[in-house]
N, C-alpha and C. Protein backbone atom coordinates (compact mmCIF):
# COMPACT_ATOMS: atom_id res chain seq x y z
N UNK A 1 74.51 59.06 52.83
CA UNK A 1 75.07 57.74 52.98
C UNK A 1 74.58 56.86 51.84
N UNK A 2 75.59 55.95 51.24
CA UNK A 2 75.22 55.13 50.55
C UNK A 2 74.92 53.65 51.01
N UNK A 3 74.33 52.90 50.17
CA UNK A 3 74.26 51.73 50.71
C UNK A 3 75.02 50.65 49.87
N UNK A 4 75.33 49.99 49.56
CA UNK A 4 75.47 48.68 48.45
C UNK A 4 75.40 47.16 48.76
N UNK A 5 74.80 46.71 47.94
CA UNK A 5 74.33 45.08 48.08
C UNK A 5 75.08 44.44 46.78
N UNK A 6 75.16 42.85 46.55
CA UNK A 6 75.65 42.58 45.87
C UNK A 6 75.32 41.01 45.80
N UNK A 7 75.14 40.42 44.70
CA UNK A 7 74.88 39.02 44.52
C UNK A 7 75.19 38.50 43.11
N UNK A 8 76.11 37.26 43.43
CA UNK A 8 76.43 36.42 42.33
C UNK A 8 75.42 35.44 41.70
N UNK A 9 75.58 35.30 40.30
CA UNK A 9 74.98 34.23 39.38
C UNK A 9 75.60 33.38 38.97
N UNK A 10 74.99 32.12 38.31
CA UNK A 10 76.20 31.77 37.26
C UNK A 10 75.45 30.95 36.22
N UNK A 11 76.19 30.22 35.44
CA UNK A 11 75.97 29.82 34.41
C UNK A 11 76.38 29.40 33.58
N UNK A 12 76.41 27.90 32.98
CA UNK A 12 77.85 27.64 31.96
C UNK A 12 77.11 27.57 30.35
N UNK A 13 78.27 28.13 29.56
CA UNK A 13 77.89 28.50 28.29
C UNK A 13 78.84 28.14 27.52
N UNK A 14 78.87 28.10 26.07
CA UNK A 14 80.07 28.14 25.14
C UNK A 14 80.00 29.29 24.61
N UNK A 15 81.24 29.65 23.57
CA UNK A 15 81.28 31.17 22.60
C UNK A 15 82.37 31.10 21.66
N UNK A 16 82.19 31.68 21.00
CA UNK A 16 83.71 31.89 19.89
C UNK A 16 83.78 33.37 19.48
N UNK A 17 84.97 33.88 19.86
CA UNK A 17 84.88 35.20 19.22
C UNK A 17 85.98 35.39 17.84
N UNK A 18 85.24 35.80 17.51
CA UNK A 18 85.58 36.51 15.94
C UNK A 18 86.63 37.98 15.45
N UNK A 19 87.03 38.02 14.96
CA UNK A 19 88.14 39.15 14.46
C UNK A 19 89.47 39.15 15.08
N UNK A 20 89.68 37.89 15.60
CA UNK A 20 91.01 37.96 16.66
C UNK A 20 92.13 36.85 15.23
N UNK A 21 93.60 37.65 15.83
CA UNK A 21 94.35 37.03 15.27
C UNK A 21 94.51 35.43 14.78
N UNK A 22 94.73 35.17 13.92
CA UNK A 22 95.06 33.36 13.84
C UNK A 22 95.89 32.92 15.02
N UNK A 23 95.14 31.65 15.49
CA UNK A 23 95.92 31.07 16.63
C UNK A 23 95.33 31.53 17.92
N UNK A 24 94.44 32.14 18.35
CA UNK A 24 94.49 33.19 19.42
C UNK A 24 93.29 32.28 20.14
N UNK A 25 93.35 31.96 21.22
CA UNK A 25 93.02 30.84 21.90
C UNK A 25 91.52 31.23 22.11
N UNK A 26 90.82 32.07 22.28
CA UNK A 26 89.06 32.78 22.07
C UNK A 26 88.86 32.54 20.88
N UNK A 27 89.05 32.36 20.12
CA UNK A 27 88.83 32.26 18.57
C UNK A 27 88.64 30.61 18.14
N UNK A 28 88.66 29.94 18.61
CA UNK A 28 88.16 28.69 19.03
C UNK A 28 87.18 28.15 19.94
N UNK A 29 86.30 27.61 19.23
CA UNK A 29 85.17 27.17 20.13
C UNK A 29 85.95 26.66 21.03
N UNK A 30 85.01 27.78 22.47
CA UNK A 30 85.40 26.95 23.71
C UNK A 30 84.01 27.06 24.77
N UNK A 31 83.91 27.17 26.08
CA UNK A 31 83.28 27.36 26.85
C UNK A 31 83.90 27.85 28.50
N UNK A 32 82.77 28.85 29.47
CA UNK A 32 83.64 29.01 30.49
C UNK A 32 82.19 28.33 31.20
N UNK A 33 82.17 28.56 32.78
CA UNK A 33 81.58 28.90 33.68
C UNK A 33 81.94 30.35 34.36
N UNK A 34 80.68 30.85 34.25
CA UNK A 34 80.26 32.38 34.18
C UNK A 34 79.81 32.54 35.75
N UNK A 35 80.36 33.78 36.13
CA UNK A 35 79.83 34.36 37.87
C UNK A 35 79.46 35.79 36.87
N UNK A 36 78.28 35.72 36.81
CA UNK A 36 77.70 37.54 37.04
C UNK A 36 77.45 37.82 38.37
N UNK A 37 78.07 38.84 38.82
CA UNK A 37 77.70 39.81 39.72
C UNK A 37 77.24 41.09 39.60
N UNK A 38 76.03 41.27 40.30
CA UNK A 38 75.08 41.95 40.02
C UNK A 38 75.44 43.38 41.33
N UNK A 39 75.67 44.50 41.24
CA UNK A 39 75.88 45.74 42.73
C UNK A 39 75.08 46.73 42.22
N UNK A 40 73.98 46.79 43.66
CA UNK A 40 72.81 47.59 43.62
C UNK A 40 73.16 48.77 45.08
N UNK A 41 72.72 49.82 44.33
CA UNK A 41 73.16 51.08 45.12
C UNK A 41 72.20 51.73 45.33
N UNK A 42 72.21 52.07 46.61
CA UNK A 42 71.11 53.34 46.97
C UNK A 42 71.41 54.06 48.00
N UNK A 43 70.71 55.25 48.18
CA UNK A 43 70.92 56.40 49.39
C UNK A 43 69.82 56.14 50.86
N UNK A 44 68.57 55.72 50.02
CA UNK A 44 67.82 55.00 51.28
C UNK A 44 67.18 53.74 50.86
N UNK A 45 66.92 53.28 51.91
CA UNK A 45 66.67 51.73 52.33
C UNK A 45 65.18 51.79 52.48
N UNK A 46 64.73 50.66 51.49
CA UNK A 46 63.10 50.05 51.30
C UNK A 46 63.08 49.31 52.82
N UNK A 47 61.86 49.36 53.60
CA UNK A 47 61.38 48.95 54.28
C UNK A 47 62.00 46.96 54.24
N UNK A 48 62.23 46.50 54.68
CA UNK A 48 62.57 46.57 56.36
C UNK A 48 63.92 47.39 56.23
N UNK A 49 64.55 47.47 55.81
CA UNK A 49 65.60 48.25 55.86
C UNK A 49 66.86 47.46 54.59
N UNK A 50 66.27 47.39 53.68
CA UNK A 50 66.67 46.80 52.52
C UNK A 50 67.62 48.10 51.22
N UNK A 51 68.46 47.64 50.16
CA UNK A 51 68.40 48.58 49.17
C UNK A 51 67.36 47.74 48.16
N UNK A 52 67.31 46.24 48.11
CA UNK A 52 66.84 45.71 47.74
C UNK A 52 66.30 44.13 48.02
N UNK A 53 65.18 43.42 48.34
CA UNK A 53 65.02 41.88 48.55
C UNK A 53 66.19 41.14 47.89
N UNK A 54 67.17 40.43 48.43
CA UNK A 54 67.60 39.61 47.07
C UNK A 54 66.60 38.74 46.54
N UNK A 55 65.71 38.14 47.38
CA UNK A 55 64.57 37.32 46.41
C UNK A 55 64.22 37.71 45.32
N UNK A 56 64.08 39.26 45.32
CA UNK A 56 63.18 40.45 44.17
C UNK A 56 64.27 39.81 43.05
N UNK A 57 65.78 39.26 42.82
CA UNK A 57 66.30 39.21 42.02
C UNK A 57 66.43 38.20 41.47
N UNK A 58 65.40 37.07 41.76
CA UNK A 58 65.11 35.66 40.97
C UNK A 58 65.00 35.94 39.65
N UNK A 59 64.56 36.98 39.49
CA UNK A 59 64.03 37.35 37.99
C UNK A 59 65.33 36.83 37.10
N UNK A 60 66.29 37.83 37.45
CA UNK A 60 68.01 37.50 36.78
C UNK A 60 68.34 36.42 36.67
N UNK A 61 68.02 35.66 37.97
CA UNK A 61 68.41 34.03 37.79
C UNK A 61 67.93 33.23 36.42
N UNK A 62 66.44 33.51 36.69
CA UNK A 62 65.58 32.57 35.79
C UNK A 62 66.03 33.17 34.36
N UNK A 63 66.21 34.29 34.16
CA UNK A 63 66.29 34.96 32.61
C UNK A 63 67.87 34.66 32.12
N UNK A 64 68.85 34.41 32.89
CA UNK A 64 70.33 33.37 32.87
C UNK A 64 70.03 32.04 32.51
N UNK A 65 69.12 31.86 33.25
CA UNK A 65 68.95 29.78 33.00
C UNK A 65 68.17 29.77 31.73
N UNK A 66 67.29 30.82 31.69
CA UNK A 66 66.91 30.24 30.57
C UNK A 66 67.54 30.78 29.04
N UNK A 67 68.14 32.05 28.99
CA UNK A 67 68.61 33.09 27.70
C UNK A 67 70.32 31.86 27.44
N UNK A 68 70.57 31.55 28.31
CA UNK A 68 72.71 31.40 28.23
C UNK A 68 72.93 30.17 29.11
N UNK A 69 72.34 30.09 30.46
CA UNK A 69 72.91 28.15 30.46
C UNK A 69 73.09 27.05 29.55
N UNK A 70 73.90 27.20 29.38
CA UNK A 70 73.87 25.67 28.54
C UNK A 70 73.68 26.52 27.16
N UNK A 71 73.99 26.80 26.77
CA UNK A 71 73.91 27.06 25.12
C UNK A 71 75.25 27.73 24.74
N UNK A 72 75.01 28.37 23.18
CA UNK A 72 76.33 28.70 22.19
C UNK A 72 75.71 29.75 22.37
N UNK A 73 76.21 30.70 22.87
CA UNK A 73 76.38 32.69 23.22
C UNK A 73 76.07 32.90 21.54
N UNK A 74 76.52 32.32 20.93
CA UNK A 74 76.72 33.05 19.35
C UNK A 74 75.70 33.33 18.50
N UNK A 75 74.49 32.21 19.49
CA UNK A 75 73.27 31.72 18.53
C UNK A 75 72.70 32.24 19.25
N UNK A 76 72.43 32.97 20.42
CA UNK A 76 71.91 33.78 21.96
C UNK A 76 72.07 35.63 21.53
N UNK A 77 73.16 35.71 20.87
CA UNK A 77 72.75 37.32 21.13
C UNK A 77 73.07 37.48 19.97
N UNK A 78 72.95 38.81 20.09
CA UNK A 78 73.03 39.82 18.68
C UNK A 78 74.71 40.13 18.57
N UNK A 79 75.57 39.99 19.43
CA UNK A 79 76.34 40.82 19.74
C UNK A 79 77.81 40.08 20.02
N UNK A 80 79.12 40.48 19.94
CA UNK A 80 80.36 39.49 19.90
C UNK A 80 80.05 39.21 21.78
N UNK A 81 79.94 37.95 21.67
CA UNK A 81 79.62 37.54 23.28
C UNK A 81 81.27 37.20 24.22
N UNK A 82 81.64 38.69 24.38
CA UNK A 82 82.77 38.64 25.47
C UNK A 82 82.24 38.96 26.71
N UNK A 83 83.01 39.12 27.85
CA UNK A 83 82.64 39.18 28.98
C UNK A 83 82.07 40.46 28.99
N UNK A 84 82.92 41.71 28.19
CA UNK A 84 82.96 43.07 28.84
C UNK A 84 81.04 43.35 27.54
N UNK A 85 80.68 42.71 26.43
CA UNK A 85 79.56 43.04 25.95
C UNK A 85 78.16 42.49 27.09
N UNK A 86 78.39 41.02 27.55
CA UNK A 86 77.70 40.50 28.60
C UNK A 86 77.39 41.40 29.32
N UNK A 87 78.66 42.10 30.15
CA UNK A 87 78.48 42.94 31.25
C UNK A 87 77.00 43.68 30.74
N UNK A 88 77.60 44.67 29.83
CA UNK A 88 76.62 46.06 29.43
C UNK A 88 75.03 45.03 28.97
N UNK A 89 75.00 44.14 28.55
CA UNK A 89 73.92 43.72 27.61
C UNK A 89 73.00 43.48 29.31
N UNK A 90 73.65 43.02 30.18
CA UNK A 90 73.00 42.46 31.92
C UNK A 90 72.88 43.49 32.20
N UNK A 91 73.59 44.95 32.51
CA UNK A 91 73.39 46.05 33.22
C UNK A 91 72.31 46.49 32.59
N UNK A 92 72.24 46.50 31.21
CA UNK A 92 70.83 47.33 30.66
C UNK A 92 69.95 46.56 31.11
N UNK A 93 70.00 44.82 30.83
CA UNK A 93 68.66 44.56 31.27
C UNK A 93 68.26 44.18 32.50
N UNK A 94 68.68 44.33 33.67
CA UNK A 94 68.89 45.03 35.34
C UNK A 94 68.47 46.26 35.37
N UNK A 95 68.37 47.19 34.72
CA UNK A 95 67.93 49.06 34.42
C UNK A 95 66.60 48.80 33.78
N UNK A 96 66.07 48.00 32.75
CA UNK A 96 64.77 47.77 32.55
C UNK A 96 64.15 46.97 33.72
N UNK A 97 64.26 46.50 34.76
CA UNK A 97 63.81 46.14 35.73
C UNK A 97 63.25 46.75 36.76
N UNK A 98 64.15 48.44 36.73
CA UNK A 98 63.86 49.05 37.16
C UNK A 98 64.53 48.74 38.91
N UNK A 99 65.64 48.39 38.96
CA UNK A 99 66.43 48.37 39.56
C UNK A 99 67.36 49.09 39.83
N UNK A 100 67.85 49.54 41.37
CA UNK A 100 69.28 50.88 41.85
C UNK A 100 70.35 49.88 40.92
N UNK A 101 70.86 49.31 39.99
CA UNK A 101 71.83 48.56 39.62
C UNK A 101 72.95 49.71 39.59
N UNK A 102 74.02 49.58 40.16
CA UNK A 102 75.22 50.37 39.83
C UNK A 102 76.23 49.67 38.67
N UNK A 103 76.28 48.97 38.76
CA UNK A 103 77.22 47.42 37.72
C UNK A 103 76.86 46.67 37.86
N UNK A 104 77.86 45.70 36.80
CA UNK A 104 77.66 44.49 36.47
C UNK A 104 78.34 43.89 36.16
N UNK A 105 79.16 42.69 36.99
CA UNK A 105 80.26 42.01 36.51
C UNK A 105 80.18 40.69 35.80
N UNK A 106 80.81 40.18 35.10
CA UNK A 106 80.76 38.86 34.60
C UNK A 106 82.19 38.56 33.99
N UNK A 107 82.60 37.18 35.75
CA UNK A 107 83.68 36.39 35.19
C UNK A 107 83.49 34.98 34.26
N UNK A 108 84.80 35.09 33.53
CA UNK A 108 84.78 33.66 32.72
C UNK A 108 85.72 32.86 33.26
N UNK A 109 86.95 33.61 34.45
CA UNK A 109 87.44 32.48 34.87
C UNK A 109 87.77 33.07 36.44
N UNK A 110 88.46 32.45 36.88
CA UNK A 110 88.42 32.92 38.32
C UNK A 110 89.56 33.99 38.17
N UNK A 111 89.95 34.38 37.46
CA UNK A 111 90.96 35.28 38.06
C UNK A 111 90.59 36.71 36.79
N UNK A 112 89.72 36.48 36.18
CA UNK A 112 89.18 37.68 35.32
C UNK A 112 87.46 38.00 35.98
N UNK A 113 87.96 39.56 35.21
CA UNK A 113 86.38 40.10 35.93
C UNK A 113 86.00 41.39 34.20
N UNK A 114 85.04 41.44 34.09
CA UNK A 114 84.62 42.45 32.99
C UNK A 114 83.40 43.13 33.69
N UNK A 115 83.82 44.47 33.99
CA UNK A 115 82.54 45.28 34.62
C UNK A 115 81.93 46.46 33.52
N UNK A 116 80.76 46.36 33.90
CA UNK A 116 79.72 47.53 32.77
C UNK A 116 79.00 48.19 33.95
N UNK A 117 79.40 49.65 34.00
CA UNK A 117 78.46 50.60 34.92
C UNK A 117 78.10 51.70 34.36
């Protein structure tokens, strides 16, 4: 049997991405408000009968507020800051935590989702 848990973040940021056609509406400084969702998987359950505390996952919170609230993504990572690089760049660092993380989602608007598993 599996188990799965799941908890949202968020966070508002700006970004501009680069190599896209002239005109192409990402290619202009803009900004979203960000939902990462975080799905943690396991086969057995930590005492009390957990896959994981969500408390245990303040960590994510605080390392969001402080790495990407409020700032320019561009000047924040190494990397073209779209949803679907976010994803993978959060899943790895959710796996250095040493966390069951199965994925990792991160929307920029309500009706888009970019997952990294």
């Amino acid at each position: 049997m599996l188990f799965t848990i799941s908890k949202d973040f968020d966070f508002a940021a700006g970004h501009q991405l680069g190599d896209l056609p002239e005109g192409h509406q990402c290619a202009r400084p803009h900004g979203h408000n960000y939902i990462v969702r975080v799905v943690l998987q396991s086969s057995g359950l930590r005492p009390p009968g957990f896959v994981m505390d969500y408390g245990d996952l303040s960590s994510l919170k605080a390392y969001l507020d402080e790495t990407f609230d409020h700032r320019w993504l561009n000047d924040v990572v190494e990397f073209e800051p779209t949803a679907e690089n976010l994803a993978a760049h959060l899943l790895g660092w959710c796996s250095t935590m040493g966390w069951p993380v199965k994925r990792v989602g991160v929307s920029e608007t309500p009706k888009t989702w970019a997952w990294a598993q």
